[in-house]
Protein backbone atom coordinates (compact mmCIF):
# COMPACT_ATOMS: atom_id res chain seq x y z
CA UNK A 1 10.65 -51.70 180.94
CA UNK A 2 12.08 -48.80 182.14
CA UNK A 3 13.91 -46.09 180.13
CA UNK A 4 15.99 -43.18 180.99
CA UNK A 5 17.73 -40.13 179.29
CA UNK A 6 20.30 -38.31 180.78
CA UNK A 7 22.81 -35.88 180.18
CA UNK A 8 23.09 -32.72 178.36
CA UNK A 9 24.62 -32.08 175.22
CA UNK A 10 25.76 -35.53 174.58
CA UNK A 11 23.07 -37.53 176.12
CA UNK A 12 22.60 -41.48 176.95
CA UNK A 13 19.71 -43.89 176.86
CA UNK A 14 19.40 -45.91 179.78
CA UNK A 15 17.08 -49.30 179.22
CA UNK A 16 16.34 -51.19 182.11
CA UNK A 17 14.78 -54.64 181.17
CA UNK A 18 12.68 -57.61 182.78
CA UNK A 19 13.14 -60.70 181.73
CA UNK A 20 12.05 -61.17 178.35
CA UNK A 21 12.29 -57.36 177.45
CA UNK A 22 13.99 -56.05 174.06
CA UNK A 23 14.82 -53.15 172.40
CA UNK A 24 16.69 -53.17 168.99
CA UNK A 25 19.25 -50.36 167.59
CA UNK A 26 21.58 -50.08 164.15
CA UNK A 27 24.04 -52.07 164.52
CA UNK A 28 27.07 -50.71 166.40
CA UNK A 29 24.68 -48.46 168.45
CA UNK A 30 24.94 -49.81 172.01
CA UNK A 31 27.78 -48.34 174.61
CA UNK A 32 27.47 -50.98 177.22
CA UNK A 33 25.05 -53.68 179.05
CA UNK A 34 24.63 -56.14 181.77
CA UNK A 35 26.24 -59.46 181.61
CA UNK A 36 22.50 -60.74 181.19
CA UNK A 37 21.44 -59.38 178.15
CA UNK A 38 21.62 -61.04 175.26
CA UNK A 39 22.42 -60.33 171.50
CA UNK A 40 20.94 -60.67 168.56
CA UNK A 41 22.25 -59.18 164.98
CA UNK A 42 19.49 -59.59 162.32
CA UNK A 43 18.54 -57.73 159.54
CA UNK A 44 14.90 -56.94 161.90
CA UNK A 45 11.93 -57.76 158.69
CA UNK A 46 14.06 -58.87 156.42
CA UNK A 47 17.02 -57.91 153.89
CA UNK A 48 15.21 -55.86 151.31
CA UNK A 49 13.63 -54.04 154.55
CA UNK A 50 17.31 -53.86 155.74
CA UNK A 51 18.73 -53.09 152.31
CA UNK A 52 15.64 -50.26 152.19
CA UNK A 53 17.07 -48.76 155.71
CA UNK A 54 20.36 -48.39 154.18
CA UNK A 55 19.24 -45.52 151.68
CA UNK A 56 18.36 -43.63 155.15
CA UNK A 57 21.94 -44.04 156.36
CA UNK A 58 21.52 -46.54 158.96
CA UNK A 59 23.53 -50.19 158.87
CA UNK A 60 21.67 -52.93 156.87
CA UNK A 61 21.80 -55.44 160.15
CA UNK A 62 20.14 -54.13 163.10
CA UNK A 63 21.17 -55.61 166.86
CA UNK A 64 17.90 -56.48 169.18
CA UNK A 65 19.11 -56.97 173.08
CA UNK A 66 17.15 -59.27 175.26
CA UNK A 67 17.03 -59.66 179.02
CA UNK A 68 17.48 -63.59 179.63
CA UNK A 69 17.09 -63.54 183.39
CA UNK A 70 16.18 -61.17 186.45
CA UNK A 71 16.81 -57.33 185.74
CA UNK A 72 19.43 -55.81 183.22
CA UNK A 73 20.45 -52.50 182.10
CA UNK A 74 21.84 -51.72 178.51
CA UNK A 75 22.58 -48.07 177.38
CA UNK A 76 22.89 -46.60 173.60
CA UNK A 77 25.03 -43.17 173.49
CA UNK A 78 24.73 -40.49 171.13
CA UNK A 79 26.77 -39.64 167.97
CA UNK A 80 26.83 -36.20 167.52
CA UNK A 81 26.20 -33.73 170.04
CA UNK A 82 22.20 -32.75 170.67
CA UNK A 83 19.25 -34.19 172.06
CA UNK A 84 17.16 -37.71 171.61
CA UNK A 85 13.50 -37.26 171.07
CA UNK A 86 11.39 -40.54 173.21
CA UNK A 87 7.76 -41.10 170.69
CA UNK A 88 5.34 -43.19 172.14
CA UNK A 89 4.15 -44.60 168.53
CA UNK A 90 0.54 -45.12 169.97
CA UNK A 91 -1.81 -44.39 167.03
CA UNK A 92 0.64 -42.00 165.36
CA UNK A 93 3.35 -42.14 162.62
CA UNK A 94 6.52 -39.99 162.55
CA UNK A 95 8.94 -39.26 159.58
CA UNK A 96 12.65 -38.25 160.61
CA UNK A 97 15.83 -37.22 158.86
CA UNK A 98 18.37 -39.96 157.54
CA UNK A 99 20.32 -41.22 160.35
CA UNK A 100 18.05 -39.63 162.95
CA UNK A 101 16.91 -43.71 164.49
CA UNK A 102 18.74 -44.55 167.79
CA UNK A 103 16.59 -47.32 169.30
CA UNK A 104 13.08 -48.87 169.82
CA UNK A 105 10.82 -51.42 171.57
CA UNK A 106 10.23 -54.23 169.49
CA UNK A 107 6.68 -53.66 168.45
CA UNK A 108 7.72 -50.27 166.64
CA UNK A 109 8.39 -50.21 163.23
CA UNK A 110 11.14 -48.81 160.97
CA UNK A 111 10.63 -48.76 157.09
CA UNK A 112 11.97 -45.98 154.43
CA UNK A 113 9.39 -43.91 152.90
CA UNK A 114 9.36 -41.56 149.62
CA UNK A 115 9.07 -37.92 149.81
CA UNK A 116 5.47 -37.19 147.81
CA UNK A 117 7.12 -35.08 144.99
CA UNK A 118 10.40 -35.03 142.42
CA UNK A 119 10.74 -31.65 143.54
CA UNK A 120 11.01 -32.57 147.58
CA UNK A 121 13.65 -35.24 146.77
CA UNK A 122 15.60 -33.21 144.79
CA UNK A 123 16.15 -30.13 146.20
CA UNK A 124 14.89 -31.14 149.96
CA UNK A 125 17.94 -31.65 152.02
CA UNK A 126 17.00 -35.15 152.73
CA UNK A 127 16.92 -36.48 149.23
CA UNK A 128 14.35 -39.15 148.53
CA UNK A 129 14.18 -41.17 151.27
CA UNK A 130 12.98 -40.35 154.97
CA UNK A 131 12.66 -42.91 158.26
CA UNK A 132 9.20 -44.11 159.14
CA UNK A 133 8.23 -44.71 162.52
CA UNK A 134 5.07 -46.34 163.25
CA UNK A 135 3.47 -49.60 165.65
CA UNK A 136 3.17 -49.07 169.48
CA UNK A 137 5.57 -48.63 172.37
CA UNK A 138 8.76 -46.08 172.96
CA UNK A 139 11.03 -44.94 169.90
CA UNK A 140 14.21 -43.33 169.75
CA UNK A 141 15.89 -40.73 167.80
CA UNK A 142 18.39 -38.57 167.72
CA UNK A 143 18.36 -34.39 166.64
CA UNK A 144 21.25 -32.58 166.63
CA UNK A 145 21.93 -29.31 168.91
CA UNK A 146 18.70 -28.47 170.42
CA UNK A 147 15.80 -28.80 169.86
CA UNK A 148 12.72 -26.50 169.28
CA UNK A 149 8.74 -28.02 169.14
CA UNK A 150 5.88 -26.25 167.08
CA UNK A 151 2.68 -27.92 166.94
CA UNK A 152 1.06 -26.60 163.73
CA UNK A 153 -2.25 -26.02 163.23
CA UNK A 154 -4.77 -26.91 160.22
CA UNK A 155 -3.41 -25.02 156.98
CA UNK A 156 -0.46 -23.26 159.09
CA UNK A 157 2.70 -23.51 156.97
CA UNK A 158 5.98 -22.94 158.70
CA UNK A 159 9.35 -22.35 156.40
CA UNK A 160 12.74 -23.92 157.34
CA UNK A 161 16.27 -24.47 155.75
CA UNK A 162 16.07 -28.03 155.14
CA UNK A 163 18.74 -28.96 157.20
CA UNK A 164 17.12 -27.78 160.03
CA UNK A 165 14.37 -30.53 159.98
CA UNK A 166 14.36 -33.63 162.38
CA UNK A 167 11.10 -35.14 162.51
CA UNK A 168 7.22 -34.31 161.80
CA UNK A 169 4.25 -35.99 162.28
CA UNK A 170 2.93 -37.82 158.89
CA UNK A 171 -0.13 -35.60 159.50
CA UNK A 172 2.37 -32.79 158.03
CA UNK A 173 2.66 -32.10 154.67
CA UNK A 174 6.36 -31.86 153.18
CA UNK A 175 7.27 -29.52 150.28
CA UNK A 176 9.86 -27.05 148.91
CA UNK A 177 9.50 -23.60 147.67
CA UNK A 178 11.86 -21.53 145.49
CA UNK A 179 13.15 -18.11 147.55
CA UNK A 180 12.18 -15.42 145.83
CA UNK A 181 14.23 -12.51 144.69
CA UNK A 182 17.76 -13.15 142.72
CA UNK A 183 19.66 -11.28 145.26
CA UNK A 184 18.45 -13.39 148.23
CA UNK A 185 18.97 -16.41 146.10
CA UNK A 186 22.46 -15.74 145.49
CA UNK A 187 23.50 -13.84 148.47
CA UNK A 188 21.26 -14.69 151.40
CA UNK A 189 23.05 -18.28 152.29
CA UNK A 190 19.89 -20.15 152.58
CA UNK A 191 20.68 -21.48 148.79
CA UNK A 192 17.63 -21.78 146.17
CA UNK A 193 14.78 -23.62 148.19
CA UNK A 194 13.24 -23.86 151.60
CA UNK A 195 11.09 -26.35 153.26
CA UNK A 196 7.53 -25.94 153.76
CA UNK A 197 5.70 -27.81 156.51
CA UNK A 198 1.94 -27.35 156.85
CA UNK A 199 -0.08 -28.59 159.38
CA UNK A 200 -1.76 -29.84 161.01
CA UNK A 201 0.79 -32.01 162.99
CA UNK A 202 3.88 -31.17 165.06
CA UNK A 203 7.29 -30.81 163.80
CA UNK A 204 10.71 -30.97 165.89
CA UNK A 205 13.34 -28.49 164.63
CA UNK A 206 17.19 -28.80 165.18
CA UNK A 207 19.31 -26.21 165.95
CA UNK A 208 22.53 -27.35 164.83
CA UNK A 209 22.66 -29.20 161.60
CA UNK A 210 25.78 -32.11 161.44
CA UNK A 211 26.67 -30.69 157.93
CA UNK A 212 26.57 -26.95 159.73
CA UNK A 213 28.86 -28.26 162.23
CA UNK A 214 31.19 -30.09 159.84
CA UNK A 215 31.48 -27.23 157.57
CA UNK A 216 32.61 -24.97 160.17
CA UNK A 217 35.15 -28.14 161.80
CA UNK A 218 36.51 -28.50 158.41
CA UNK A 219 37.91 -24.98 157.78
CA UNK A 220 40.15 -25.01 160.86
CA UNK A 221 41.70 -28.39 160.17
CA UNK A 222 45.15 -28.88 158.48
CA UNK A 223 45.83 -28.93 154.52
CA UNK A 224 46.53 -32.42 153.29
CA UNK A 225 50.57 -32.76 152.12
């Protein structure tokens, strides 16, 4: 199996498969493939699994393609403009923003997962529920605008608007912390709470937040009549 990403801002996902090869996606989530790949729409471990990926904004039927003969190509495109992260899943487990899974290898696994504390949920950006990746083989996901790595060490806490999180290791620990200071509460535009991440673990950063960006869209378009 062969994969490739190209592009820039709006990037692709080329899969090139062998015969008997699959990768699986949300539904609606591929752009175009060979006449020899087949589909399959299934809810991929179930429906409560696929009722349980719903609460993480993805589609409650997911679509596996399989190569049925010689070599074929199918390609998933991006949704928003920014980067997709490739994980190889090998002895590792990643947690990612709602909406954030693009595509996988069959042997990788997609669940929802809990944030640890009331607190997290609540006030965390992401609300309760997060994407779990985990298994073996290549994963898939999408960050919006670009995209900056830190690889944290034991004990080193790095703080973030919540929006601006994508993915972290599960080695990471998630929490929130109330700003302190009225003025910079009510005046400073980060709201009430930031994120705190503390390794160790790594942790992928985006640069442009989708409600950002639709926040700023929204103010130049037309009043409703």
């Amino acid at each position: 199996m062969k994969q490739t990403i190209r592009g820039t801002t709006l990037q692709v996902l080329d899969v090139e498969l062998q015969e008997g090869e699959s990768m699986y996606t949300e539904s609606g989530g591929m752009a175009w493939m060979s006449s020899n790949i087949a589909m399959d729409t299934n809810t991929h471990g179930g429906v409560m699994k696929g009722i349980g990926c719903m609460f993480t904004g993805e589609s409650l039927f997911m679509t596996t393609y399989t190569c049925k003969k010689g070599t074929g190509v199918v390609t998933f495109c991006s949704e928003f403009p920014g980067k997709i992260l490739k994980f190889d899943m090998k002895d590792r487990t990643i947690l990612c923003q709602r909406d954030a899974f693009m595509a996988a290898e069959q042997s990788v696994n997609l669940e929802i997962t809990f944030t640890k504390r009331f607190g997290t949920g609540f006030f965390g950006g992401e609300g309760f529920f997060l994407q779990k990746l985990s298994g073996s083989g290549k994963a898939y996901v999408e960050i919006s605008g670009e995209i900056t790595e830190f690889n944290l060490k034991e004990g080193q806490v790095l703080k973030v608007d919540t929006t601006h999180i994508g993915a972290f290791e599960e080695t990471v620990d998630y929490d929130i912390q109330r700003i302190k200071g009225v003025k910079n509460m009510l005046f400073g535009g980060e709201g009430i709470f930031l994120a705190t991440l503390t390794g160790p673990g790594k942790v992928w950063l985006q640069s442009m937040p989708i409600a950002s960006l639709a926040k700023k869209i929204i103010r130049y378009m037309p009043p409703k009549r």
